[in-house]
C-alpha atoms as a PDB file:
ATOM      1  CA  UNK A   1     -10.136   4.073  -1.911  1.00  0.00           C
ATOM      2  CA  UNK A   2      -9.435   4.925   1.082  1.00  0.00           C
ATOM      3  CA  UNK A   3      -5.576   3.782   3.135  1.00  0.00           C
ATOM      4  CA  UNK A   4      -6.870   0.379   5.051  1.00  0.00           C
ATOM      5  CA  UNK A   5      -8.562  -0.862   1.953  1.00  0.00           C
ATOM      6  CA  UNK A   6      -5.677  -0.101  -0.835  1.00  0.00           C
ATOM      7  CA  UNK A   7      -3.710  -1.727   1.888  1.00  0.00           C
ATOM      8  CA  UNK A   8      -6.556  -5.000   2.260  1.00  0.00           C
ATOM      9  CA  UNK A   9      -6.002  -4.944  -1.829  1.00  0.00           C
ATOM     10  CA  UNK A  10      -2.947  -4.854  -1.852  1.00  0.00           C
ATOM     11  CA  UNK A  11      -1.921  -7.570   0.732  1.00  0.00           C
ATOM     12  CA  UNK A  12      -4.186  -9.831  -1.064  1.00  0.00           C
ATOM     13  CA  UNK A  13      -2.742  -9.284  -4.351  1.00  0.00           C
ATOM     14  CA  UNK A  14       0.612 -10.806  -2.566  1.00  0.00           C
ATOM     15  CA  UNK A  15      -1.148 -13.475  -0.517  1.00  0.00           C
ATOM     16  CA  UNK A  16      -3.574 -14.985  -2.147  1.00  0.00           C
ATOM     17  CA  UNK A  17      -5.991 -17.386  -0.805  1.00  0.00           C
ATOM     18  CA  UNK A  18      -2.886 -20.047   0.128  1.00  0.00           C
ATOM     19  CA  UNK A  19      -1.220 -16.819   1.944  1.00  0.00           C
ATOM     20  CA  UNK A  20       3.155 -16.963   2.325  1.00  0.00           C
ATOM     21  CA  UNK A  21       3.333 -20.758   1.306  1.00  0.00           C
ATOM     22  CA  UNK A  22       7.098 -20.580   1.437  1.00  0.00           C
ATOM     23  CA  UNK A  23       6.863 -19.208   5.112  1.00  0.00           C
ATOM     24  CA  UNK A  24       4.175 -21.740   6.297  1.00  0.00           C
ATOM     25  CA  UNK A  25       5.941 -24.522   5.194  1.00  0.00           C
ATOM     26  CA  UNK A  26       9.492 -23.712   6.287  1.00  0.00           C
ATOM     27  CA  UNK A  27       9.019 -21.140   9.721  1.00  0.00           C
ATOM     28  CA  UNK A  28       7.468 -22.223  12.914  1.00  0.00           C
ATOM     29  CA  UNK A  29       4.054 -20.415  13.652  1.00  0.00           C
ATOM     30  CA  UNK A  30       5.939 -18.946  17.199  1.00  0.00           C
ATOM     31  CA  UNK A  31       9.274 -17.852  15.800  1.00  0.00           C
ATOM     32  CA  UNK A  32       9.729 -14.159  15.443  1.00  0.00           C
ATOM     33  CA  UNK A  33      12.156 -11.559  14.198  1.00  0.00           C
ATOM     34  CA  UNK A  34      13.106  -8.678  13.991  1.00  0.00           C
ATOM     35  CA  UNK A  35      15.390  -6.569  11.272  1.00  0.00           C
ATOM     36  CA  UNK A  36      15.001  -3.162  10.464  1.00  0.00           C
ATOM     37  CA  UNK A  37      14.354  -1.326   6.757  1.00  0.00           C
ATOM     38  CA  UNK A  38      17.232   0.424   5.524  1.00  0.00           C
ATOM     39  CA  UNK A  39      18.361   2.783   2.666  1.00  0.00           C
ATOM     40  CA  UNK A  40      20.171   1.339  -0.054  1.00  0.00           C
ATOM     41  CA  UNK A  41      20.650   4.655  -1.854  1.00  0.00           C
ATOM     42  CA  UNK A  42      19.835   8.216  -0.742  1.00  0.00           C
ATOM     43  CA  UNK A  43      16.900  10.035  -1.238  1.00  0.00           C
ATOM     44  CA  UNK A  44      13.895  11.568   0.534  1.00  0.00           C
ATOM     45  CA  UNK A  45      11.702   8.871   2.434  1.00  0.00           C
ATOM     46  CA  UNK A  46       7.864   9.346   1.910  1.00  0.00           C
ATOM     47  CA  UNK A  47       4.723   6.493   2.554  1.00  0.00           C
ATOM     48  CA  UNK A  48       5.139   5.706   6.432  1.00  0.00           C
ATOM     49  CA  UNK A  49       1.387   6.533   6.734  1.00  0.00           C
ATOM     50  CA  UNK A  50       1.355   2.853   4.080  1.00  0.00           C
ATOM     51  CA  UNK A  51       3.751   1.594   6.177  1.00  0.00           C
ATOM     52  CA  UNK A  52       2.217   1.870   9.427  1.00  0.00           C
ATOM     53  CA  UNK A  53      -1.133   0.282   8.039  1.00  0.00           C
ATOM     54  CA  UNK A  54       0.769  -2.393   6.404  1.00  0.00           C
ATOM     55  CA  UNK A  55       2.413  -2.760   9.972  1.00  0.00           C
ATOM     56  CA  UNK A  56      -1.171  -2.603  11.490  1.00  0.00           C
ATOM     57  CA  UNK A  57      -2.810  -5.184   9.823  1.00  0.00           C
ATOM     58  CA  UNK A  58       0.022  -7.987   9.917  1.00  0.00           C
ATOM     59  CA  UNK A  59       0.143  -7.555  13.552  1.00  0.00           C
ATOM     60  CA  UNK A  60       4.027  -6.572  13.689  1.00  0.00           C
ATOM     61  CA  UNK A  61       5.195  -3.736  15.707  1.00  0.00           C
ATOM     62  CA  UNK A  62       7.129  -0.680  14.184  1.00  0.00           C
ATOM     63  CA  UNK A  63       9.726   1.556  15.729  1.00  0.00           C
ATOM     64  CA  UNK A  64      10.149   4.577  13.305  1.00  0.00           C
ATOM     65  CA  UNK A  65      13.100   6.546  12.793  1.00  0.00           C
ATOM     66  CA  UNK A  66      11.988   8.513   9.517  1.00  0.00           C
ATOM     67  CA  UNK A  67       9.181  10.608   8.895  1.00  0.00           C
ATOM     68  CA  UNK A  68       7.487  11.759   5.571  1.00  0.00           C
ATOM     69  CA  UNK A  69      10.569  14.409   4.046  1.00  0.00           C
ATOM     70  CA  UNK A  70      13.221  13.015   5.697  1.00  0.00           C
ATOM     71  CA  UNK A  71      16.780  12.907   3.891  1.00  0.00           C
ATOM     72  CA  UNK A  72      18.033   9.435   4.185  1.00  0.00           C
ATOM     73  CA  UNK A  73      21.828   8.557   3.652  1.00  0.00           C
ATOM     74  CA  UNK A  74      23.226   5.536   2.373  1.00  0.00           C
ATOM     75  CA  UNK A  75      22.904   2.948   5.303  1.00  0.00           C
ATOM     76  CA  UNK A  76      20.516   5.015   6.857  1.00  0.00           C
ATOM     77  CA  UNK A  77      17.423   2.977   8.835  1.00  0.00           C
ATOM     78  CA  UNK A  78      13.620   4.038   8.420  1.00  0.00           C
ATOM     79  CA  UNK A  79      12.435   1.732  10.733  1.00  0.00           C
ATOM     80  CA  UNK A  80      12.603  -1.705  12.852  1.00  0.00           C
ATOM     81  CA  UNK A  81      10.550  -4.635  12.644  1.00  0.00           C
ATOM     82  CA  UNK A  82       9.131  -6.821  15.561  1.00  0.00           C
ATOM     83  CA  UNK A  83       6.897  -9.407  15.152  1.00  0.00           C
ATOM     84  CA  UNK A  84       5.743 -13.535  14.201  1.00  0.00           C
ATOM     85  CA  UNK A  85       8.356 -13.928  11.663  1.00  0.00           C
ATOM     86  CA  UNK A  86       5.979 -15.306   8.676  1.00  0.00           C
ATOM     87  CA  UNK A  87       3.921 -11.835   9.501  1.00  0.00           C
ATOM     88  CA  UNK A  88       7.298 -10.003   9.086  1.00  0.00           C
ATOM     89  CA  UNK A  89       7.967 -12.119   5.940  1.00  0.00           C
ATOM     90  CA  UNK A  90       4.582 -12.072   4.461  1.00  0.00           C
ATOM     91  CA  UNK A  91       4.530  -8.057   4.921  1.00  0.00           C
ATOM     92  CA  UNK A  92       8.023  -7.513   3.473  1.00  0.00           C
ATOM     93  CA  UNK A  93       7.609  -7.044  -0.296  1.00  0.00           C
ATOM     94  CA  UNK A  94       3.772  -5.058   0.544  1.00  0.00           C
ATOM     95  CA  UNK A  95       5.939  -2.584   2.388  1.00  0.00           C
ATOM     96  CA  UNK A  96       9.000  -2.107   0.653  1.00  0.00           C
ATOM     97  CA  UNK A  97       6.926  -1.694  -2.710  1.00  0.00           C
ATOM     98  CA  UNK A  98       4.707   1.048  -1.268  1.00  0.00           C
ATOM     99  CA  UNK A  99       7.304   3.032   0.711  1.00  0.00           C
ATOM    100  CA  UNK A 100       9.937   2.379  -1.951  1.00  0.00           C
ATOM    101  CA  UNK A 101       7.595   3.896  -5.007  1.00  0.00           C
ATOM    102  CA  UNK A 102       6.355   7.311  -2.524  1.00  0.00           C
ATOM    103  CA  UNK A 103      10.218   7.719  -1.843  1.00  0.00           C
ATOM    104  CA  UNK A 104      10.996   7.610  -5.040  1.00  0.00           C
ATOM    105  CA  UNK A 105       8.227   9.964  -6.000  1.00  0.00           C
ATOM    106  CA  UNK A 106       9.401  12.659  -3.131  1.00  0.00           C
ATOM    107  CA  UNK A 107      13.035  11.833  -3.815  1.00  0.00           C
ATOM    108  CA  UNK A 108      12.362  13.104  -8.112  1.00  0.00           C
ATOM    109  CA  UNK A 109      10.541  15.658  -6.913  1.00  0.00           C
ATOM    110  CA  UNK A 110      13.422  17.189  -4.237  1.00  0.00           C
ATOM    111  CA  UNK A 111      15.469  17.580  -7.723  1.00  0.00           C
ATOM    112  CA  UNK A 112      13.013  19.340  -9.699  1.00  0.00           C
ATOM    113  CA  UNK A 113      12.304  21.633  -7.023  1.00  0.00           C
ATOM    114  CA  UNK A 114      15.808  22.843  -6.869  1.00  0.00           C
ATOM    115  CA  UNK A 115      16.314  22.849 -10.521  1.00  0.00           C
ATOM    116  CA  UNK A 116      12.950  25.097 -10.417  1.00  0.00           C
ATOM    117  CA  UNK A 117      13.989  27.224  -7.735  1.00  0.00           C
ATOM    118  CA  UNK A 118      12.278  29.692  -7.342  1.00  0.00           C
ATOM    119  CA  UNK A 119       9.007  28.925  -9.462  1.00  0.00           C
ATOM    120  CA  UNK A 120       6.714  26.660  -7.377  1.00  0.00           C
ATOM    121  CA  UNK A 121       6.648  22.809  -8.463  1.00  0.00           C
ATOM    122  CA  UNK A 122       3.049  21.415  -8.503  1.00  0.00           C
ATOM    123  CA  UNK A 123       2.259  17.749  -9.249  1.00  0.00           C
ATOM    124  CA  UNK A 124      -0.582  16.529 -11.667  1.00  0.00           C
ATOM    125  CA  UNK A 125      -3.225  14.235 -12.260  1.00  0.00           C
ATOM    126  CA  UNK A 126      -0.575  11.464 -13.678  1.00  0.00           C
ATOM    127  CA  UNK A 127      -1.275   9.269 -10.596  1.00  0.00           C
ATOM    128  CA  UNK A 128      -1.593   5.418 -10.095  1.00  0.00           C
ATOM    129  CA  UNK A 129      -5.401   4.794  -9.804  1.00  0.00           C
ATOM    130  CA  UNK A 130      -6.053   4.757  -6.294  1.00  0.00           C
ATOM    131  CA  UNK A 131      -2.952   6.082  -5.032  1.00  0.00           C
ATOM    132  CA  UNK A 132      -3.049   9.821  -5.962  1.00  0.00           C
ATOM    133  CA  UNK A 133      -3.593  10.373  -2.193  1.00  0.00           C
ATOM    134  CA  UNK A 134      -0.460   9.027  -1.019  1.00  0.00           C
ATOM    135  CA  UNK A 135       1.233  10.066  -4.161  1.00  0.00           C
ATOM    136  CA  UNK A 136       0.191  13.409  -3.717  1.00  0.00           C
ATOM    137  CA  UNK A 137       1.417  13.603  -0.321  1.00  0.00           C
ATOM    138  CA  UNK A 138       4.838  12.553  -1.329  1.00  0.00           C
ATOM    139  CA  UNK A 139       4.969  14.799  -3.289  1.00  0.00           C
ATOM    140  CA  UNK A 140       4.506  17.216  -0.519  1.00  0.00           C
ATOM    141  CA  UNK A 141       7.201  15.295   1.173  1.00  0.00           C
ATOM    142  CA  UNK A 142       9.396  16.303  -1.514  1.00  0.00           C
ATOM    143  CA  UNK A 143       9.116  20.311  -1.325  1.00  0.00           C
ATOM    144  CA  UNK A 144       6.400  19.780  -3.713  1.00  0.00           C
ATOM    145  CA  UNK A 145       2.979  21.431  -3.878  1.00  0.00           C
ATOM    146  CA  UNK A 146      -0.235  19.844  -4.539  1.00  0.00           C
ATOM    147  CA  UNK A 147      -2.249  20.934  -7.597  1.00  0.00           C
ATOM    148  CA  UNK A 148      -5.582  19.798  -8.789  1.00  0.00           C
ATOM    149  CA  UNK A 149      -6.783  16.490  -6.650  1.00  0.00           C
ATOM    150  CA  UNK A 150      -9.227  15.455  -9.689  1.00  0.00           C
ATOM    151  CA  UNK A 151     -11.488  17.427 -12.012  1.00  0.00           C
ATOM    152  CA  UNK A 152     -13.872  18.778  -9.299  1.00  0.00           C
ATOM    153  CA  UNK A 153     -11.711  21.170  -7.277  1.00  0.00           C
ATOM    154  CA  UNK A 154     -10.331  23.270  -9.936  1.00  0.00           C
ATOM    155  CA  UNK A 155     -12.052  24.583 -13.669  1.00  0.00           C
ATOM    156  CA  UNK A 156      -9.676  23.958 -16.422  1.00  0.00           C
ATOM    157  CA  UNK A 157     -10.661  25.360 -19.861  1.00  0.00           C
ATOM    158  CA  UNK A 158      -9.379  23.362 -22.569  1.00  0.00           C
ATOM    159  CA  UNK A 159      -9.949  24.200 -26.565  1.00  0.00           C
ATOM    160  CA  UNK A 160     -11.537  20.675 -26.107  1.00  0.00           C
ATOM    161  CA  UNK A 161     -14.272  21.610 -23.674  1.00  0.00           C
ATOM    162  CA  UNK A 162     -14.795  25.086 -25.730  1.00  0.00           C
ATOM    163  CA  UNK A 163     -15.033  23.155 -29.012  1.00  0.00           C
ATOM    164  CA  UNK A 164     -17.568  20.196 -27.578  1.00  0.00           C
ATOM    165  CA  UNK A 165     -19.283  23.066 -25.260  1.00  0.00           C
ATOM    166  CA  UNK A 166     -20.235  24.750 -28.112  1.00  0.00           C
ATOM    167  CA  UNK A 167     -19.158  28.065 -25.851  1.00  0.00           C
ATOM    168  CA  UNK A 168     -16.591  30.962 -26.311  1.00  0.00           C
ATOM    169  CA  UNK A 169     -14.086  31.364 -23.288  1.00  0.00           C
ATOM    170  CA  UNK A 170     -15.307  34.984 -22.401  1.00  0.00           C
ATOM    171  CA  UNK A 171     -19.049  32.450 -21.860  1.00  0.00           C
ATOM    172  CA  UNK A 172     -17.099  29.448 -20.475  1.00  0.00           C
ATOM    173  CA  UNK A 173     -15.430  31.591 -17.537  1.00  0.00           C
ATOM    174  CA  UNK A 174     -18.530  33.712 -16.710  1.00  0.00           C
ATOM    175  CA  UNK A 175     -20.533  30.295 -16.727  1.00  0.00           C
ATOM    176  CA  UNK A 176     -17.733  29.390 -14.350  1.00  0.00           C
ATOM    177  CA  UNK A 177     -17.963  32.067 -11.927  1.00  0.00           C
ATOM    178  CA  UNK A 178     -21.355  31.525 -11.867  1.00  0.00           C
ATOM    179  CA  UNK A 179     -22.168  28.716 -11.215  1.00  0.00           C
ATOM    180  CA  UNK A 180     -18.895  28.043  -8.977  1.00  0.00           C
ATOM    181  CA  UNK A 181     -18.229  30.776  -7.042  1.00  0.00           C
ATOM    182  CA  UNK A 182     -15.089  30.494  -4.817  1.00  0.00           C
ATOM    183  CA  UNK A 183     -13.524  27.848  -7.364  1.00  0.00           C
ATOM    184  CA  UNK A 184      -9.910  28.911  -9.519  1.00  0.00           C
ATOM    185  CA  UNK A 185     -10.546  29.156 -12.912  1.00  0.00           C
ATOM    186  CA  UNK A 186      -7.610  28.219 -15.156  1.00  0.00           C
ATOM    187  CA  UNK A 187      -7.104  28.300 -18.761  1.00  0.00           C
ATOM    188  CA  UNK A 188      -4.672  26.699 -20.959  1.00  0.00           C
ATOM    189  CA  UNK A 189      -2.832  28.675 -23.453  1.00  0.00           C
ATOM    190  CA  UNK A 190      -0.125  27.312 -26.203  1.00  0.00           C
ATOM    191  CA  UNK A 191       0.393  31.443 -27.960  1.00  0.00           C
ATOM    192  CA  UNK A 192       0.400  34.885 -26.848  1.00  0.00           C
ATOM    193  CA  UNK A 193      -3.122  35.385 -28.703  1.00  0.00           C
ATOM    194  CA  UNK A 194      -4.303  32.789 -26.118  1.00  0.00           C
ATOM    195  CA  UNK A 195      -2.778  34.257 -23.574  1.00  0.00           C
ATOM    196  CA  UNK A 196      -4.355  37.626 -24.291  1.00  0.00           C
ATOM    197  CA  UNK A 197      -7.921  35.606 -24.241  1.00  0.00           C
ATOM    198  CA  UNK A 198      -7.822  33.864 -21.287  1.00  0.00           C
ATOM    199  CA  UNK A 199      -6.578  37.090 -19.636  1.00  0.00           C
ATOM    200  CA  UNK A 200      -9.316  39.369 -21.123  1.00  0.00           C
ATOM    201  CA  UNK A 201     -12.111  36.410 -20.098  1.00  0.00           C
ATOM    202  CA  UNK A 202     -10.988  37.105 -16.676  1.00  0.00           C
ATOM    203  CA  UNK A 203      -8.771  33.873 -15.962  1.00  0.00           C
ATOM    204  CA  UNK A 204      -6.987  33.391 -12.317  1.00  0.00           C
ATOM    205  CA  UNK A 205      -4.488  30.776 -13.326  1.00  0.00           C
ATOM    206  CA  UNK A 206      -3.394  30.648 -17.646  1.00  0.00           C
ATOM    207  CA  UNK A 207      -1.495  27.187 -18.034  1.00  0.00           C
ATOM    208  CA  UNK A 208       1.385  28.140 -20.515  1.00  0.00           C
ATOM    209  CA  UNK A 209       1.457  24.962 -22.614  1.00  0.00           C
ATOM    210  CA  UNK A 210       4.635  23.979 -24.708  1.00  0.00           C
ATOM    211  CA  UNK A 211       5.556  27.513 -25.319  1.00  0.00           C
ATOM    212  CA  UNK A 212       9.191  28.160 -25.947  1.00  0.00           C
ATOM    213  CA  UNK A 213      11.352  30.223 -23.771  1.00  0.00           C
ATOM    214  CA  UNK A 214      10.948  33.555 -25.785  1.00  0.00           C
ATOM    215  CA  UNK A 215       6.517  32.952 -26.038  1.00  0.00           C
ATOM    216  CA  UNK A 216       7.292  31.575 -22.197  1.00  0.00           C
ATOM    217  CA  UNK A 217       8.746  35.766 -21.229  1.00  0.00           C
ATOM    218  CA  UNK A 218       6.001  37.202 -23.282  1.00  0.00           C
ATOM    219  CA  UNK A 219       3.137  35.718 -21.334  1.00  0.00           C
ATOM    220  CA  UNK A 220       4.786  35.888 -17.921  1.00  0.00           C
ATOM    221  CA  UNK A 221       4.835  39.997 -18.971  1.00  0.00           C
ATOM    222  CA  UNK A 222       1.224  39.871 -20.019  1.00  0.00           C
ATOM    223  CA  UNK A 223       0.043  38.219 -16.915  1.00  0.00           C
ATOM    224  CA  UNK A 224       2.008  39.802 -13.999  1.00  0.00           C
ATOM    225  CA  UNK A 225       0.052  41.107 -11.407  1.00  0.00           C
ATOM    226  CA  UNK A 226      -3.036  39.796 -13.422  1.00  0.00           C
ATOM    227  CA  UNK A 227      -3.210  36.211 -13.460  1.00  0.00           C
ATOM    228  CA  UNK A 228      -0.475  33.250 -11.842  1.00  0.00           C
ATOM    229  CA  UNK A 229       1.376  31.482 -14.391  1.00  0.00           C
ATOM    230  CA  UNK A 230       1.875  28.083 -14.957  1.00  0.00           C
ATOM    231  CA  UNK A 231       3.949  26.481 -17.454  1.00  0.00           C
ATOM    232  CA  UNK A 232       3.309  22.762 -18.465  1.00  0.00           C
ATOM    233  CA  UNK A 233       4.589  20.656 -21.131  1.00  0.00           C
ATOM    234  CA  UNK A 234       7.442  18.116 -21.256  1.00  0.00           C
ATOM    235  CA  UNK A 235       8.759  19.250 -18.463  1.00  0.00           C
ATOM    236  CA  UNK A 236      12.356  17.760 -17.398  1.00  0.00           C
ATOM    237  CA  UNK A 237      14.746  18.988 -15.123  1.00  0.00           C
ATOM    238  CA  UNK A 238      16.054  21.207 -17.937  1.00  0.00           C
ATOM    239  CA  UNK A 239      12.982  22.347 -19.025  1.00  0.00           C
ATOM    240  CA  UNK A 240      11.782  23.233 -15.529  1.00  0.00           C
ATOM    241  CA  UNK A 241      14.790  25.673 -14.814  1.00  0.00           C
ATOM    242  CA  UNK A 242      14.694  27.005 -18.642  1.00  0.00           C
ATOM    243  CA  UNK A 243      10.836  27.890 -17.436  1.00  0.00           C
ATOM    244  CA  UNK A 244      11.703  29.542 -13.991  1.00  0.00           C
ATOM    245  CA  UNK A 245      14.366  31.676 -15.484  1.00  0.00           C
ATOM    246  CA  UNK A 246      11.587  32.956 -17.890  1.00  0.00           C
ATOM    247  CA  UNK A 247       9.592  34.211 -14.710  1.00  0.00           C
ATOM    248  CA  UNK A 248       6.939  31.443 -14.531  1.00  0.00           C
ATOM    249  CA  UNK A 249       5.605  31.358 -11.110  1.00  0.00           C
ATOM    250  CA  UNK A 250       5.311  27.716 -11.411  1.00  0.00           C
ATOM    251  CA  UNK A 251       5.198  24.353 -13.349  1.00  0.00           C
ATOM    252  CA  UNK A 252       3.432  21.521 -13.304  1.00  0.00           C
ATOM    253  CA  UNK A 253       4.819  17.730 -13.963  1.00  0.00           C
ATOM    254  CA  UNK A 254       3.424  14.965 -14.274  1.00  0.00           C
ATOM    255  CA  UNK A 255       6.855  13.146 -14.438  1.00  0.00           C
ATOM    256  CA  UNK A 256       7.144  13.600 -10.607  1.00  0.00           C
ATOM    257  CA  UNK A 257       3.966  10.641 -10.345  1.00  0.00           C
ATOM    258  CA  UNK A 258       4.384   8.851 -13.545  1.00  0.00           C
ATOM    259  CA  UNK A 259       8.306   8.237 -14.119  1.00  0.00           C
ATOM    260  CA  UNK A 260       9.817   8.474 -10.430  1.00  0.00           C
ATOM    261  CA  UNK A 261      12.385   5.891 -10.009  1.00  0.00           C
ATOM    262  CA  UNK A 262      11.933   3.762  -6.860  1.00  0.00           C
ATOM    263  CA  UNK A 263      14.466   4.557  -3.885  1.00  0.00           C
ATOM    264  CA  UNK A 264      16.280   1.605  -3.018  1.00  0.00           C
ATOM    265  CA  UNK A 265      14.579   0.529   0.473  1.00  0.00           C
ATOM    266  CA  UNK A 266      14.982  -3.232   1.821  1.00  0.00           C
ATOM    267  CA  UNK A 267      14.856  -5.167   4.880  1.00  0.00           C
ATOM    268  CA  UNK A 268      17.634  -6.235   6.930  1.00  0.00           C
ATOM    269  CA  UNK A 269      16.486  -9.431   9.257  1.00  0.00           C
ATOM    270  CA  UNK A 270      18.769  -9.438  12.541  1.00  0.00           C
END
């Protein structure tokens, strides 16, 4: 889905046929207002590309102060608001939801990337359905770096796909390069024996899957200079710093998409 039409979907999930009822019935159709949205907390701001279309198709008029990656203080304004005030009223809750939730994603994300510092923190496929583009590029917004977009861009061998293939990984890889030529080939690893396979089958990326801290320095010894390592797995702020002390050169987490607290954003009407 592309931004205008998540945004169509989503104003319609608010409005409804009936539209702001509340609004209609209480605000004359040629008032207007204008207020500004404002940081309740501090974080990192991300979604004004949302914001701007939510802007767009209400027909009220933004004046921006923040841009995707800004730091916000306390207090702090994103932007102001100028328009028919049932447009400004009817947009309010759209916009705060979607610029709130891609703060909140780059704001989670600023903290794992110093607690990772210096390994290389790379989002997943944990995404809201239909928002991994904007989710992604908070992400971004937060220090992060974007991984795999879905399952086309990027070969991931699983025990699953070698046990339903049929296929060993020294075949699945060759297949790969093969038949995708140009594409990163990744394997996922949980031991050093699988480690030691996915290296010898030729693998550019070997996912280091729930290994403790001691299997973690083992494989990052095995692979340097041969293959970038990744580790994955439960990965908290704890866990992620554990990992780049063992030598990882990065780690994925899906807790940056799936469990990023909102930042506190709301509207202040003048």
């Amino acid at each position: 889905m592309d931004l205008p039409d998540l945004v169509v979907a989503a104003l319609a999930e608010d409005l409804g046929e009936r539209g702001d009822v509340t609004s209609r019935i209480i605000i004359p159709g040629d008032a207007r207002a204008r207020g500004r949205v404002v940081a309740r907390s501090g974080g990192v701001f991300a979604g004004r590309a949302f914001g701007e279309e939510v802007l767009r198709q209400m027909g009220v008029e933004g004046t921006w102060q923040a841009v995707d990656g800004t730091v916000l203080a306390p207090g702090e304004t994103v932007l102001g608001v100028d328009g028919p005030a049932r447009a400004v009223l009817s947009a309010e809750r759209t916009l705060l939801n979607g610029m709130s939730h891609l703060s909140g994603i780059a704001t989670q994300t600023a903290r794992y990337v110093v607690a990772a510092h210096p390994a290389t923190v790379l989002d997943t496929r944990k995404t809201t359905p239909g928002w991994r583009a904007l989710e992604k590029a908070a992400v971004a917004a937060g220090g992060g770096t974007n991984h795999r977009m879905g399952l086309f861009d990027m070969v991931l061998v699983k025990d699953n796909h070698l046990a339903l293939g049929g296929v060993d990984l020294q075949a699945a890889v060759a297949r790969a390069r093969e038949e995708l030529p140009g594409v990163p080939v990744a394997v996922e690893a949980d031991d050093r024996a699988g480690v030691r396979r996915a290296l010898e089958a030729g693998a550019d990326r070997i996912l280091l899957d729930n290994m403790d801290e001691a299997t973690t320095r083992a494989a990052v010894a095995l692979c340097r200079g041969t293959a970038v390592t990744e580790a994955s797995g439960g990965m908290d702020l704890d866990a992620v710093a554990r990992a780049a002390a063992c030598g990882v050169d990065s780690v994925s987490v899906g807790a940056l998409t799936h469990s990023a607290p909102a930042l506190d954003l709301a509207l202040d009407l003048d």
